[in-house]
C-alpha atoms as a PDB file:
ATOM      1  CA  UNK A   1     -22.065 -20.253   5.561  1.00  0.00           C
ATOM      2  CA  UNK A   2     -20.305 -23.719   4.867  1.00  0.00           C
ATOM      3  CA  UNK A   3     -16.721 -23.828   3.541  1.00  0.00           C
ATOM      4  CA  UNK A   4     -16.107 -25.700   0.096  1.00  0.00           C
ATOM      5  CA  UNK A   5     -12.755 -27.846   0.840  1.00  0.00           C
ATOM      6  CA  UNK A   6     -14.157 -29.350   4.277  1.00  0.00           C
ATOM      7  CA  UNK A   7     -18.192 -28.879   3.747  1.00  0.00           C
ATOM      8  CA  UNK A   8     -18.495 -27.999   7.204  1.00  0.00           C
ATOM      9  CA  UNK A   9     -20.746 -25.234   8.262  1.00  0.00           C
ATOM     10  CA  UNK A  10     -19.034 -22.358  10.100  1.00  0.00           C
ATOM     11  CA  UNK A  11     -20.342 -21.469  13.849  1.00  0.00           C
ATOM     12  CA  UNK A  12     -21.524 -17.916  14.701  1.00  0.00           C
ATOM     13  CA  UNK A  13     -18.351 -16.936  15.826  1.00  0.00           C
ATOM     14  CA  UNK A  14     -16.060 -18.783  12.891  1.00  0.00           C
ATOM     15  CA  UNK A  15     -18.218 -16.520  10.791  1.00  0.00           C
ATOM     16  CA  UNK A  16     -17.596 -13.512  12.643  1.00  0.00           C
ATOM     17  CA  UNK A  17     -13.907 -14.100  12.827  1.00  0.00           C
ATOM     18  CA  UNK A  18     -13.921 -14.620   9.082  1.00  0.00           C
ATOM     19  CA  UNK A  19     -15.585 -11.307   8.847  1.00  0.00           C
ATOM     20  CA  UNK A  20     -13.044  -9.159  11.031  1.00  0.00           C
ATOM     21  CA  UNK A  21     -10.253 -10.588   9.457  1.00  0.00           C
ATOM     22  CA  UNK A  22     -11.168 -10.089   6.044  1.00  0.00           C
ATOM     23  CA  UNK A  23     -12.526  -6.402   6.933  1.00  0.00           C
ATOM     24  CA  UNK A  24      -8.995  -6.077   8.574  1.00  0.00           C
ATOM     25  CA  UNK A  25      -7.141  -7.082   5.768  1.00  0.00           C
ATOM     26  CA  UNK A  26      -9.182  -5.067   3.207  1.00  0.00           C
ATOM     27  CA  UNK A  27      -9.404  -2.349   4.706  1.00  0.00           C
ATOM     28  CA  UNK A  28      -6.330  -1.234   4.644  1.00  0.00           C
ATOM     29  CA  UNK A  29      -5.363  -1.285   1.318  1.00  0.00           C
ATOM     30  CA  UNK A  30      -9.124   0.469   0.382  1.00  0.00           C
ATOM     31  CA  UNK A  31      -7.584   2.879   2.133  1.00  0.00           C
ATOM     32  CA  UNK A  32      -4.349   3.128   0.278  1.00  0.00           C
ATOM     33  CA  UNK A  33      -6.569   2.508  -2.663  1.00  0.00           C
ATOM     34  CA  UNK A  34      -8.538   5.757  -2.359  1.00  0.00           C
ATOM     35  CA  UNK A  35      -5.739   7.819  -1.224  1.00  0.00           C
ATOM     36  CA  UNK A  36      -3.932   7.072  -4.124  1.00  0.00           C
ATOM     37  CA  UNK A  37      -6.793   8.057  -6.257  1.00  0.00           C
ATOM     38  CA  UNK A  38      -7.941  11.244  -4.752  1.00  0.00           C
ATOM     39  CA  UNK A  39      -4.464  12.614  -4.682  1.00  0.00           C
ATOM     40  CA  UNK A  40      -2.909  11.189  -8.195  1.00  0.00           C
ATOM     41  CA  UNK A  41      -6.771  12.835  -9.977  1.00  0.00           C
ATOM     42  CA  UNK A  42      -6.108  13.000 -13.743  1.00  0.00           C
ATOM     43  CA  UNK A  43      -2.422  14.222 -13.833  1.00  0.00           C
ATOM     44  CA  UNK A  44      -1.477  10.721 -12.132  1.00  0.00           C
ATOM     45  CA  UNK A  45       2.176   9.922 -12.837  1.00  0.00           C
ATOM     46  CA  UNK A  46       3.284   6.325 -13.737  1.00  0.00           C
ATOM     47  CA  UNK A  47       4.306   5.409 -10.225  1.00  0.00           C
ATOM     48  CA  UNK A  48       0.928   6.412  -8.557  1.00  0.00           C
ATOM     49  CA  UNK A  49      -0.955   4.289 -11.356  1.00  0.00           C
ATOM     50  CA  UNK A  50       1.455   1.074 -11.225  1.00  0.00           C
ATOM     51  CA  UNK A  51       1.180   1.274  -7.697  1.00  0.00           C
ATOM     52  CA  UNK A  52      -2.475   1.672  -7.877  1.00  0.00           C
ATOM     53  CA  UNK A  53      -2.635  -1.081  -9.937  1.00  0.00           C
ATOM     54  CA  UNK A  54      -0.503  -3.445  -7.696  1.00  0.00           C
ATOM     55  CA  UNK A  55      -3.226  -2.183  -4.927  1.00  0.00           C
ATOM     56  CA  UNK A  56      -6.528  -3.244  -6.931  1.00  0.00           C
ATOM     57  CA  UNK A  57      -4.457  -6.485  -7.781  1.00  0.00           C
ATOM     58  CA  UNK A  58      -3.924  -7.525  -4.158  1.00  0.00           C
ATOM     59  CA  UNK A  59      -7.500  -6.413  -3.412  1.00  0.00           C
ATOM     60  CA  UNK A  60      -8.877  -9.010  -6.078  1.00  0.00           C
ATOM     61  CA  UNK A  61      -6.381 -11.804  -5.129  1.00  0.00           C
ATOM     62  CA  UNK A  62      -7.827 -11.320  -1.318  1.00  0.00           C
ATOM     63  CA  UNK A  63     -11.527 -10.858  -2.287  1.00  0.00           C
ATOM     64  CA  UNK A  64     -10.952 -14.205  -4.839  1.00  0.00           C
ATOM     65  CA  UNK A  65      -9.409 -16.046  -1.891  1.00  0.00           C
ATOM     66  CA  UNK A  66     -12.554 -15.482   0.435  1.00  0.00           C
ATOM     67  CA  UNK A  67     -14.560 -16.397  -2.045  1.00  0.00           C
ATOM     68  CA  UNK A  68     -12.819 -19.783  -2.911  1.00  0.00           C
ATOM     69  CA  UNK A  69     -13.368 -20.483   1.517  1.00  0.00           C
ATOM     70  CA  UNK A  70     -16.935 -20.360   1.022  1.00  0.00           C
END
């Protein structure tokens, strides 16, 4: 894996950090993410879906982010 901005390849353990962090940053609001769904169903009300919403938006922003490192 080599990171655009610098073009340096990342070490075993750069990658591995990279990894955690990203899993630990994710996986938190995947969480919130499918709570929200499973308990809002069909009959969501407008707070459960905006905050839904706000969820998949910060999930996209951090996925995008990752991506733009390598």
């Amino acid at each position: 894996v080599q990171l655009s901005a610098s073009g340096d390849i990342l070490s075993v353990e750069e990658r591995n950090l990279l990894s955690v962090a990203y899993k630990n940053v994710v996986g938190t609001r995947r969480a919130s993410w499918r709570t929200i769904t499973s308990e809002a169903g069909d009959d969501a009300n407008a707070n459960a879906i905006k905050f839904r919403e706000m969820v998949e938006a910060e999930l996209e922003s951090i996925s995008n982010e990752v991506l733009g490192l390598l």
